[in-house]
N, C-alpha and C. Protein backbone atom coordinates (compact mmCIF):
# COMPACT_ATOMS: atom_id res chain seq x y z
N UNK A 1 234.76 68.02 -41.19
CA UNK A 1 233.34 67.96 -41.40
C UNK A 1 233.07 66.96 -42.51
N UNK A 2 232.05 66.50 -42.45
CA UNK A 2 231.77 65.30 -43.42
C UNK A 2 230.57 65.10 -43.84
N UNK A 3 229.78 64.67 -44.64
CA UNK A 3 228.50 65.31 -45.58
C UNK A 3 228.17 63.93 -45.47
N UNK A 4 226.57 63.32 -45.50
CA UNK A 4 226.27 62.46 -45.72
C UNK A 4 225.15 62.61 -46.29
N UNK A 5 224.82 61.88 -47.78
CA UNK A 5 223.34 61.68 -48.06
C UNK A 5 222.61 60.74 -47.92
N UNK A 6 221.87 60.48 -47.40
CA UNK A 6 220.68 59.43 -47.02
C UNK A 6 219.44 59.42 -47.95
N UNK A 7 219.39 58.10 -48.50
CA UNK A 7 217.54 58.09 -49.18
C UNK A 7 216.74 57.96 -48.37
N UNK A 8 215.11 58.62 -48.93
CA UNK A 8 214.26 58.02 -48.27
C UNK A 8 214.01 57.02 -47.72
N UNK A 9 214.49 55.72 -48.37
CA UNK A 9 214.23 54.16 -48.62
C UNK A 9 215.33 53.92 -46.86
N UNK A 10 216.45 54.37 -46.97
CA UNK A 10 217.51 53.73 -46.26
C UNK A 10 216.88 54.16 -44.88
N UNK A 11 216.44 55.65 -44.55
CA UNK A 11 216.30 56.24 -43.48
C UNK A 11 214.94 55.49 -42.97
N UNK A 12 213.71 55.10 -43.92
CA UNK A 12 212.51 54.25 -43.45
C UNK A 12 213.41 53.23 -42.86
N UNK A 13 214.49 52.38 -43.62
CA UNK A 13 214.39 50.78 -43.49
C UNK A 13 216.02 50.98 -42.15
N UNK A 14 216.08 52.20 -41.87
CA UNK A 14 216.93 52.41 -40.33
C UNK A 14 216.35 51.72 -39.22
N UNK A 15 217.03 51.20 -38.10
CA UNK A 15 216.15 51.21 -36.37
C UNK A 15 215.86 52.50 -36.15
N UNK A 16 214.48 52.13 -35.39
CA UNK A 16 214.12 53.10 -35.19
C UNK A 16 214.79 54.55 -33.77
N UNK A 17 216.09 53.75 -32.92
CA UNK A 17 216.71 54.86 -32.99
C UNK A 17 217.69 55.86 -33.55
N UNK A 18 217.99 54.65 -34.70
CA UNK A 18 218.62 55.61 -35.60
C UNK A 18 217.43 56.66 -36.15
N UNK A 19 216.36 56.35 -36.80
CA UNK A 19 215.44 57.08 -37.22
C UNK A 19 215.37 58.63 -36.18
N UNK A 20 215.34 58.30 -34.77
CA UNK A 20 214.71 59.36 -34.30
C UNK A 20 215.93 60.43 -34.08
N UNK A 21 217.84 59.64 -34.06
CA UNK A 21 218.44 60.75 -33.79
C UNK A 21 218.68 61.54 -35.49
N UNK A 22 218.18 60.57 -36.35
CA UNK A 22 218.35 61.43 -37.51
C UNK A 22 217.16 62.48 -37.65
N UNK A 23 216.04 62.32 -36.95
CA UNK A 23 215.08 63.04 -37.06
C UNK A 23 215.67 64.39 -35.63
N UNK A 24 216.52 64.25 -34.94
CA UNK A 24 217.06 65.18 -33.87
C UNK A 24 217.36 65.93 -34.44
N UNK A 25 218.66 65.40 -35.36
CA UNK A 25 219.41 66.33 -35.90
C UNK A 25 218.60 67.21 -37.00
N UNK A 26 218.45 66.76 -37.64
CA UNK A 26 217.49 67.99 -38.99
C UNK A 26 216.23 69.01 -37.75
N UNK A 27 216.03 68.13 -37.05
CA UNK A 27 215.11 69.52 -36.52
C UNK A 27 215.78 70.39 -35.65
N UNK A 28 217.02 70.06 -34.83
CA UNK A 28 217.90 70.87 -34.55
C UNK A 28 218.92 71.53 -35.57
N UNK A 29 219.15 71.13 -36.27
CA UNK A 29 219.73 71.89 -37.84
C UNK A 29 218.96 72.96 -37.94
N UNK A 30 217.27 72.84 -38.73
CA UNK A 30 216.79 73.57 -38.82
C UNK A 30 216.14 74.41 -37.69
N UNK A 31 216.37 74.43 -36.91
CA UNK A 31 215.99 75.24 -35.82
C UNK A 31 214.17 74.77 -35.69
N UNK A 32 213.56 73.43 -35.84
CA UNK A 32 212.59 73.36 -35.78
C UNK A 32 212.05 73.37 -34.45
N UNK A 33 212.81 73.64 -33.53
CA UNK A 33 212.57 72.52 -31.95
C UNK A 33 212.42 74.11 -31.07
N UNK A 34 212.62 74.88 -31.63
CA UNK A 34 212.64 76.48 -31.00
C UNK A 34 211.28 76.50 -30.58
N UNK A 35 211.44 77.31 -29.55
CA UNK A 35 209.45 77.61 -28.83
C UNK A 35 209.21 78.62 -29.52
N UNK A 36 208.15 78.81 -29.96
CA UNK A 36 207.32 79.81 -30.04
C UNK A 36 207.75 81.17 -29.93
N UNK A 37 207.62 82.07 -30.34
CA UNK A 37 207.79 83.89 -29.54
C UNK A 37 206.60 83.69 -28.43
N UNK A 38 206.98 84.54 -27.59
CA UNK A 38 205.84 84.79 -26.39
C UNK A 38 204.51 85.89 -27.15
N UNK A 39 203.69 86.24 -26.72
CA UNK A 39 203.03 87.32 -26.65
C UNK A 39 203.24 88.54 -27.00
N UNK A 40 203.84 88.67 -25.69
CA UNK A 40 204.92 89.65 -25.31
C UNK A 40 205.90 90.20 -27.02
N UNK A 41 206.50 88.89 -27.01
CA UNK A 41 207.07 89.47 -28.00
C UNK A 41 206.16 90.10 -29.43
N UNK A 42 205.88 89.00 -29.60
CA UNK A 42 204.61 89.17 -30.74
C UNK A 42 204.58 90.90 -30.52
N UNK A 43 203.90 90.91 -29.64
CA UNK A 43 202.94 92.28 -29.48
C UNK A 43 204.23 94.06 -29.57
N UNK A 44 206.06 92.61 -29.41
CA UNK A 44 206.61 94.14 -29.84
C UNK A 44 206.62 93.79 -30.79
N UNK A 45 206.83 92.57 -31.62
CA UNK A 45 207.34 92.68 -32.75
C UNK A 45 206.52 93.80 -34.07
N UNK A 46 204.60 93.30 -33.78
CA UNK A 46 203.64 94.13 -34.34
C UNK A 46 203.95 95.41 -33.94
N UNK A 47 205.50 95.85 -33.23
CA UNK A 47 205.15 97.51 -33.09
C UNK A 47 206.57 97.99 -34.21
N UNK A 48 207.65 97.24 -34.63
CA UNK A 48 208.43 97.75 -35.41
C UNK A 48 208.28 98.50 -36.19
N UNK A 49 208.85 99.38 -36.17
CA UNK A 49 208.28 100.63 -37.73
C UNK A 49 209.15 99.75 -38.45
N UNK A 50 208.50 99.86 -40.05
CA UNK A 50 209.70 100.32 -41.33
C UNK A 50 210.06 100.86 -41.50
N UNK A 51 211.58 100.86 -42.13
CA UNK A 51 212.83 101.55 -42.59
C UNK A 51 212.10 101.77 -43.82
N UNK A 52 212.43 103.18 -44.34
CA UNK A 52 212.17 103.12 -46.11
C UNK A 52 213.66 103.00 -46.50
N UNK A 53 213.89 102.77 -47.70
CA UNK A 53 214.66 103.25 -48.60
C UNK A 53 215.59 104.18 -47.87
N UNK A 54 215.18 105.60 -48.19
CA UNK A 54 215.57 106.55 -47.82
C UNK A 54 216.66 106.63 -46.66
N UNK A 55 215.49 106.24 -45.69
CA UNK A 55 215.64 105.95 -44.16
C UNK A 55 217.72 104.71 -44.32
N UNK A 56 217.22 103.95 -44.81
CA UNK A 56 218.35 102.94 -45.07
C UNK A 56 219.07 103.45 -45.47
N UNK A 57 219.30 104.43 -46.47
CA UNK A 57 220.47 104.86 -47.04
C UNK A 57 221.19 105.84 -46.10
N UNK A 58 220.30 106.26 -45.16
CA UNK A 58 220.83 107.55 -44.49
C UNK A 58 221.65 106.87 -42.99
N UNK A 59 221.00 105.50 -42.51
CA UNK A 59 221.50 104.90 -41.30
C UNK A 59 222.94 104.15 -42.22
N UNK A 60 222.96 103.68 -43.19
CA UNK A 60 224.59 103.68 -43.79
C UNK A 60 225.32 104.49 -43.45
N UNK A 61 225.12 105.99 -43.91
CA UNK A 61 226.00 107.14 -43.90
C UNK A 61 226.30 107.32 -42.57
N UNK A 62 225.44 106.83 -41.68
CA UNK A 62 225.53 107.20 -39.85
C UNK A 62 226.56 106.22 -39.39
N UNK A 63 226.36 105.24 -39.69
CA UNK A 63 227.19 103.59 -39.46
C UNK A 63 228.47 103.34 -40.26
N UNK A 64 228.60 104.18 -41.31
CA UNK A 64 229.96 103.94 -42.28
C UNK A 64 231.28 103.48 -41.85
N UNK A 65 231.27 104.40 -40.33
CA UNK A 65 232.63 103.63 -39.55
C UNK A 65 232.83 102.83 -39.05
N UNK A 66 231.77 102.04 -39.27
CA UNK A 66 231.62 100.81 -38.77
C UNK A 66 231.50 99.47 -39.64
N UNK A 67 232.58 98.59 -40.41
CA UNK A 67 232.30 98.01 -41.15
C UNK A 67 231.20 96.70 -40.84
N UNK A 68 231.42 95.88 -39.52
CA UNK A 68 230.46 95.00 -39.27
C UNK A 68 228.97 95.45 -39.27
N UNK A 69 228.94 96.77 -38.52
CA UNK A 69 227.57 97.24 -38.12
C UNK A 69 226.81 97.10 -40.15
N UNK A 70 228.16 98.10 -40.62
CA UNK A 70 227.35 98.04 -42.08
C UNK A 70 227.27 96.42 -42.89
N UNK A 71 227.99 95.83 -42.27
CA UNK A 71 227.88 94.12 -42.90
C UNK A 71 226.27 94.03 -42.45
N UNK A 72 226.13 93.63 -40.97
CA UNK A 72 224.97 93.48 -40.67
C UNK A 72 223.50 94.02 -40.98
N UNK A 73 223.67 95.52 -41.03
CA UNK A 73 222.63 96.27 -41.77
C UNK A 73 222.18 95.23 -43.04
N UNK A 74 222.75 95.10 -44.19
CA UNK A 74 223.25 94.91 -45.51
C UNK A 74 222.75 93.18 -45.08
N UNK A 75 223.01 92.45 -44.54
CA UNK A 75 222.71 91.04 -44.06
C UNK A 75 220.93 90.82 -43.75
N UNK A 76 220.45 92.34 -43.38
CA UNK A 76 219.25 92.16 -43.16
C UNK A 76 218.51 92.03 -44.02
N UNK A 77 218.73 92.45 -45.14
CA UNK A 77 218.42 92.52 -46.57
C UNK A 77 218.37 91.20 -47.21
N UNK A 78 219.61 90.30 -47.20
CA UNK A 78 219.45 89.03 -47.89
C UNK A 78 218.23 88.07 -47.21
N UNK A 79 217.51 86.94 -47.59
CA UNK A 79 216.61 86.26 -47.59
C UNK A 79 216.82 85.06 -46.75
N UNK A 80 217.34 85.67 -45.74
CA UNK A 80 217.82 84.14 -44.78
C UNK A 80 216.83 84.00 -43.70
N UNK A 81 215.61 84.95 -43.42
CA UNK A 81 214.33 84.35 -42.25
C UNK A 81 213.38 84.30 -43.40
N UNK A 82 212.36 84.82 -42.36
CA UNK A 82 211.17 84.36 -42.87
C UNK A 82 209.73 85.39 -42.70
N UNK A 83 208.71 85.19 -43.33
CA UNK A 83 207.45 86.18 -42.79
C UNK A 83 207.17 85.29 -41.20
N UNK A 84 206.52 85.74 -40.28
CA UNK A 84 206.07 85.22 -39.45
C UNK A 84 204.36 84.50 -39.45
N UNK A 85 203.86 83.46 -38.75
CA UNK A 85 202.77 83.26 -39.19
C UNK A 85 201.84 83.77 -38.63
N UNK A 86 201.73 85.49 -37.57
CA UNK A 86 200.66 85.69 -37.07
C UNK A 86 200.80 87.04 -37.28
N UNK A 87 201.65 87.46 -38.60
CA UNK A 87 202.08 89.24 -38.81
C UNK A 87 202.43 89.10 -40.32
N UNK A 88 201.90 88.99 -41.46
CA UNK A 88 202.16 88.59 -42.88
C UNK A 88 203.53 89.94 -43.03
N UNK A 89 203.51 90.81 -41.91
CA UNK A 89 204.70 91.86 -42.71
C UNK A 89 206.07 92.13 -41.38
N UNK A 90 206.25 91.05 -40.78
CA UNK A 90 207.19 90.83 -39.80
C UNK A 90 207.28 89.96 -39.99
N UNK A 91 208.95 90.05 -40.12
CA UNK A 91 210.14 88.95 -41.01
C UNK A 91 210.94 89.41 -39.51
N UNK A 92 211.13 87.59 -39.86
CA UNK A 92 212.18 86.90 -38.19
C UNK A 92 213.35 86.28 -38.82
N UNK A 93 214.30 86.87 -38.20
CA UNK A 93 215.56 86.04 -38.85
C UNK A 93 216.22 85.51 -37.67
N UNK A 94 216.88 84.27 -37.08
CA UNK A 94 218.10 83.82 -36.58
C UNK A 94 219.13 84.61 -36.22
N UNK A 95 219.27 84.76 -35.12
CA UNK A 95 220.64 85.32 -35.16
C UNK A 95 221.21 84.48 -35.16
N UNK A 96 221.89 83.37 -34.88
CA UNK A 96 222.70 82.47 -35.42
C UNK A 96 222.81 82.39 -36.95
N UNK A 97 221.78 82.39 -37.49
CA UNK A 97 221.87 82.67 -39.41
C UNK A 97 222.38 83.94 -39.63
N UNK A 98 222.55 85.26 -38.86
CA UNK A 98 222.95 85.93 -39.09
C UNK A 98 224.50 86.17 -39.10
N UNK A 99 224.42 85.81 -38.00
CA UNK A 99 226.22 85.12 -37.47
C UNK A 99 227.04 84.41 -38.51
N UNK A 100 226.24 83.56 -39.18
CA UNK A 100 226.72 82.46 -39.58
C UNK A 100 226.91 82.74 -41.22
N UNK A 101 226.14 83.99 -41.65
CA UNK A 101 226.19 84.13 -43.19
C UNK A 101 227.35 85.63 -43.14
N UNK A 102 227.66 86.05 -41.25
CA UNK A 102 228.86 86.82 -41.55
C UNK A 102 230.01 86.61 -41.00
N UNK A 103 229.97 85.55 -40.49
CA UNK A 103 231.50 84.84 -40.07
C UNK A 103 231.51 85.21 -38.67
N UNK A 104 230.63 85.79 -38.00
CA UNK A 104 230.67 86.45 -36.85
C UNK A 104 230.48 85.31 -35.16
N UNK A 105 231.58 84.89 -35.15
CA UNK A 105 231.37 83.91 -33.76
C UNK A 105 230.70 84.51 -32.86
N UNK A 106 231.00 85.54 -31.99
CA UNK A 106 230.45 86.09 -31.13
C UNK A 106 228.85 86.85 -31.14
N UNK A 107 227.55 86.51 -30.44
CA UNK A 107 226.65 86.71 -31.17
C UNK A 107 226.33 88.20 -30.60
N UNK A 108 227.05 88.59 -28.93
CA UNK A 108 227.23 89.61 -28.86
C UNK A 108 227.45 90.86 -29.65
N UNK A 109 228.64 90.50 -30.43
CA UNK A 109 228.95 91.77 -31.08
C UNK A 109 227.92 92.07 -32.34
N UNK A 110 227.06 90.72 -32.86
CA UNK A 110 226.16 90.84 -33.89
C UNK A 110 224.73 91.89 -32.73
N UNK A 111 224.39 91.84 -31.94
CA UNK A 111 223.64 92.11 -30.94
C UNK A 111 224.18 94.07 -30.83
N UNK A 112 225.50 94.24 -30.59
CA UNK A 112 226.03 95.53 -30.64
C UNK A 112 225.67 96.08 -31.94
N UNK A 113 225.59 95.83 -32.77
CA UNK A 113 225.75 96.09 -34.17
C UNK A 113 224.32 96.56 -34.31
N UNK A 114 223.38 95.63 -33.93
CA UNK A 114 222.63 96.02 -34.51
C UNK A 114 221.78 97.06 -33.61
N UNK A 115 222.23 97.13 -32.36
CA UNK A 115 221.88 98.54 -31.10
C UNK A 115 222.47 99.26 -32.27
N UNK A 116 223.72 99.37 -32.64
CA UNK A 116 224.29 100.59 -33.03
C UNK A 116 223.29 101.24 -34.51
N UNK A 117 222.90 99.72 -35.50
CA UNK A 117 221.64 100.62 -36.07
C UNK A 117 220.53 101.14 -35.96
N UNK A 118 219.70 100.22 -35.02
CA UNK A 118 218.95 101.06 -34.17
C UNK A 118 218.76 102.12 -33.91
N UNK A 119 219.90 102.87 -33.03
CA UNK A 119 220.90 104.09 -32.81
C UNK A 119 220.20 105.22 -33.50
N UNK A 120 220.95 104.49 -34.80
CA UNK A 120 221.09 105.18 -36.25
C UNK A 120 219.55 105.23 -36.72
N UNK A 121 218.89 104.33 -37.01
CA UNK A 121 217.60 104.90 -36.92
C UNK A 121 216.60 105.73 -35.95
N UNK A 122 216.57 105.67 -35.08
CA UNK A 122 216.55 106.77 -34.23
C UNK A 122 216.52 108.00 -34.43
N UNK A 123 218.16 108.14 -34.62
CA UNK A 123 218.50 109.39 -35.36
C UNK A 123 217.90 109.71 -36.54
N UNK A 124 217.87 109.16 -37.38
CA UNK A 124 217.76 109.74 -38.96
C UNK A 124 216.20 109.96 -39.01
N UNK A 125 215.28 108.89 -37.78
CA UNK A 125 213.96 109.48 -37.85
C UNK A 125 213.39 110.61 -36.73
N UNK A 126 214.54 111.21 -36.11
CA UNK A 126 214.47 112.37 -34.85
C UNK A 126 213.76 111.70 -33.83
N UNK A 127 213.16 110.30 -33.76
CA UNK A 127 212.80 109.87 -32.69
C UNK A 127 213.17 108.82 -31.72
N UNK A 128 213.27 109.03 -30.47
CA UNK A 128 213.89 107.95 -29.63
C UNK A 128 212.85 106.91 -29.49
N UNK A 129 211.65 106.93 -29.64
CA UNK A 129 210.81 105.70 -29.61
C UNK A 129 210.39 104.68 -30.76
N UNK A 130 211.62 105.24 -31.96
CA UNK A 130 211.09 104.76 -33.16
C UNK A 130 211.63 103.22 -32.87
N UNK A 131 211.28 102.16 -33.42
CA UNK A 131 211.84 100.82 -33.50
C UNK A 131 212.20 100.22 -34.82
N UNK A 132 213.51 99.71 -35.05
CA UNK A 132 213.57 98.92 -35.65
C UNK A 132 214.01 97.58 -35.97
N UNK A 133 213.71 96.83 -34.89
CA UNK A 133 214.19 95.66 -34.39
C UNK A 133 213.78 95.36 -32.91
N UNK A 134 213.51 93.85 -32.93
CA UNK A 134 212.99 93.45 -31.56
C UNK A 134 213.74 92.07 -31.83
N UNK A 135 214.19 91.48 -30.31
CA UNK A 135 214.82 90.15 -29.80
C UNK A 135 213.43 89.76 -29.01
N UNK A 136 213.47 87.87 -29.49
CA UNK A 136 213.30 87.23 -28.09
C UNK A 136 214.46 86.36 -27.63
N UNK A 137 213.93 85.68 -26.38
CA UNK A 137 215.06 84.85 -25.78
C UNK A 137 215.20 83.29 -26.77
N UNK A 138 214.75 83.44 -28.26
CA UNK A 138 215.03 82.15 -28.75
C UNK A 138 215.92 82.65 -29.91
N UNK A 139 216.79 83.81 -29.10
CA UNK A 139 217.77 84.12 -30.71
C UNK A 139 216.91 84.04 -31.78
N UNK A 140 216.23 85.02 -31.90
CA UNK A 140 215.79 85.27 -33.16
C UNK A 140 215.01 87.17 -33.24
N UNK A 141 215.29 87.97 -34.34
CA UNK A 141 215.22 89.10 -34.37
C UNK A 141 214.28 89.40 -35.45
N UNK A 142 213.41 90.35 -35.39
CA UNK A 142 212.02 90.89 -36.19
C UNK A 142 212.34 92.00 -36.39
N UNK A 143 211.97 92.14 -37.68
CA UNK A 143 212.34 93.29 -38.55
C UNK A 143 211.02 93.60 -39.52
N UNK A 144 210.65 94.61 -40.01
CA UNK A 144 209.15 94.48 -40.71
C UNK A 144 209.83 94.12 -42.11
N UNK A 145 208.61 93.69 -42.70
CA UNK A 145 209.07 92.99 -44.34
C UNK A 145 209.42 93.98 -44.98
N UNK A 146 208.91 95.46 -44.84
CA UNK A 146 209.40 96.47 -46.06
C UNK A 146 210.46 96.99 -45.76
N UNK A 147 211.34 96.64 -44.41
CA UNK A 147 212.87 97.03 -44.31
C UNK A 147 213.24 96.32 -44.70
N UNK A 148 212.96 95.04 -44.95
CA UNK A 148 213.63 94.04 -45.19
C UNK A 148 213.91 94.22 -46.65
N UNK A 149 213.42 94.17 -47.56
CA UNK A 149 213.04 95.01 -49.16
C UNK A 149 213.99 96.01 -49.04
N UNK A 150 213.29 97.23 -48.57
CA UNK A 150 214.39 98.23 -48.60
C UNK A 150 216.10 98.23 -48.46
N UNK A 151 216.37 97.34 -47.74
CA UNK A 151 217.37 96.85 -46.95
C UNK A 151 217.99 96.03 -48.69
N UNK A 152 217.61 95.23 -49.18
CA UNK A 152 217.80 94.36 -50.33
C UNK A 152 217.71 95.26 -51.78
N UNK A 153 216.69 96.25 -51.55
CA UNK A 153 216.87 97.07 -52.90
C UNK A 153 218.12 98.17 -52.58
N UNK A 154 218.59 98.71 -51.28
CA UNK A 154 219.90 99.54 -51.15
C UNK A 154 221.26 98.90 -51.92
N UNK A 155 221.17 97.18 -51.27
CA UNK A 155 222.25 96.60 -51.18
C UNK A 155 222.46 96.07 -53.30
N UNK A 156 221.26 96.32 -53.23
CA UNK A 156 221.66 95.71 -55.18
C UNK A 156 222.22 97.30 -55.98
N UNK A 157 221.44 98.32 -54.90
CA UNK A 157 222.12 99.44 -55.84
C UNK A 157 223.48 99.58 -55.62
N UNK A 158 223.32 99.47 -54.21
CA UNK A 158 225.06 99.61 -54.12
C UNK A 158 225.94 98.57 -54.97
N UNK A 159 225.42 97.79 -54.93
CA UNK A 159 226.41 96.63 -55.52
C UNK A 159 226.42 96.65 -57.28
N UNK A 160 225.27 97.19 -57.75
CA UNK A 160 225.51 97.40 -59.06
C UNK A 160 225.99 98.64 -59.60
N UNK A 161 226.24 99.67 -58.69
CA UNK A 161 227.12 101.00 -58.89
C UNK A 161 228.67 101.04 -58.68
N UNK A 162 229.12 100.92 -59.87
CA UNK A 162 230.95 101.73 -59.90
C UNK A 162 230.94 102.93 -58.81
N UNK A 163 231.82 102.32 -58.21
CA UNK A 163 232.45 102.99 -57.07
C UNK A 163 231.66 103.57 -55.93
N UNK A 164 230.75 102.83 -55.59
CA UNK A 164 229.65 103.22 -54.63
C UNK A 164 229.05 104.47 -54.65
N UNK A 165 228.74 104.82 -55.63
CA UNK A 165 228.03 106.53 -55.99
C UNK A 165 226.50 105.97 -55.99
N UNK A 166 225.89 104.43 -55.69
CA UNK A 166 224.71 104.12 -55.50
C UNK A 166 223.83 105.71 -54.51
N UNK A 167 224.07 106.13 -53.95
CA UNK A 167 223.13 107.28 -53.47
C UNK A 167 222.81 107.86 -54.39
N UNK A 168 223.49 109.11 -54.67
CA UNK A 168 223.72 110.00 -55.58
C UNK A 168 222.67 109.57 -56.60
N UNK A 169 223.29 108.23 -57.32
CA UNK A 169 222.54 107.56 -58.82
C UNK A 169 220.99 107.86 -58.28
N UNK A 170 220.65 107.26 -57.34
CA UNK A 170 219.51 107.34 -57.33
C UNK A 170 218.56 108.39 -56.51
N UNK A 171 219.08 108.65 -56.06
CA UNK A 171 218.63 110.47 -56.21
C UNK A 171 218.07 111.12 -57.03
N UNK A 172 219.41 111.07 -58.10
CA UNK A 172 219.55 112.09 -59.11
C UNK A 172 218.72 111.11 -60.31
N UNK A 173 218.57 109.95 -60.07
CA UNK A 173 216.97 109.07 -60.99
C UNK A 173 215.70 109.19 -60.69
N UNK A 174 215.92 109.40 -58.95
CA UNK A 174 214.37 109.57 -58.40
C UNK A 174 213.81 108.31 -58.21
N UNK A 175 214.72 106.86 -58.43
CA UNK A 175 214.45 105.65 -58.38
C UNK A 175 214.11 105.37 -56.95
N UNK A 176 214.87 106.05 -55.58
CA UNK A 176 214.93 105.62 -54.67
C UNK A 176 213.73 105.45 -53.79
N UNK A 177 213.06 104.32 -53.29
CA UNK A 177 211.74 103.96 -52.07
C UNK A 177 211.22 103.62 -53.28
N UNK A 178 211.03 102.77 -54.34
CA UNK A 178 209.99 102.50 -54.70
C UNK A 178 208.88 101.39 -54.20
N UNK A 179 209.33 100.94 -53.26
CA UNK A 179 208.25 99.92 -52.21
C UNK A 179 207.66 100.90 -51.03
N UNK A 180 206.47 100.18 -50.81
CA UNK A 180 205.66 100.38 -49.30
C UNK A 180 205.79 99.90 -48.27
């Protein structure tokens, strides 16, 4: 692999088909060239419940035997999508960015993983119609913004607690869900 930086100056004073495959690549890099969500989707994505806190800590304990499933959970949390622009509280992430920030080639098994939290939420909220996650066909997955939070405030407790007693700690602080 090999890195190249380009100035402004060089990339103006390019031919202009160099210009346009350098303009290919960054918008295929960034995934700019992706269509739209449908409707359709839209209209599931506006149906995702949020995960609280709570809720998150308890689909861990369900998923524990599962180290990817719990990578992925924990992945949803870091800041790699985005808000969407027609739902200020549905956050879309890549599955390929997801893949790609867990080493995970196969996008399948990222796809299993996250049925299997699903699953798990389900369970922990006694309902089979609860949602927490929706696909469209442009590889990309919706999650509401306050799981997304929740998801990021679990993963700092855990990570700032000796020996993963992060539950417990915050329990027994009363710290735990402090977002909406």
């Amino acid at each position: 692999m090999v890195g190249v930086t380009l100035s402004a100056e060089l990339v103006k004073s390019a031919p202009p088909e160099v210009r346009r495959w350098i303009e290919a690549q960054v918008r295929t890099g960034l995934s700019l060239d992706h269509p739209l969500p449908t409707q359709q989707t839209r209209d599931e994505a506006d149906e995702v419940d949020i995960c609280s806190y709570e809720e998150a800590a308890k689909i861990v304990q369900l998923i524990a035997d599962d180290y990817l499933a719990t990578r992925v959970l924990f992945e949803l949390g870091r800041d790699v999508g985005h808000t969407v622009h027609w739902h200020a509280e549905v956050y879309a992430i890549r599955t390929d960015d997801l893949a790609h920030g867990m080493q995970v080639a196969d996008e399948r098994r990222l796809e299993h993983c996250l049925a299997k939290i699903e699953d798990a939420f389900k369970r922990v909220r006694g309902n089979a119609r609860a949602k927490f996650v929706v696909f469209d066909r442009n590889h990309r997955c919706y999650i509401r913004l306050g799981t997304h939070w929740h998801i990021r405030d679990l993963w700092h407790a855990v990570a700032s607690t000796p020996h993963g007693d992060e539950m417990q700690a915050h329990k027994a602080s009363g710290q735990a869900g402090t977002r909406t």
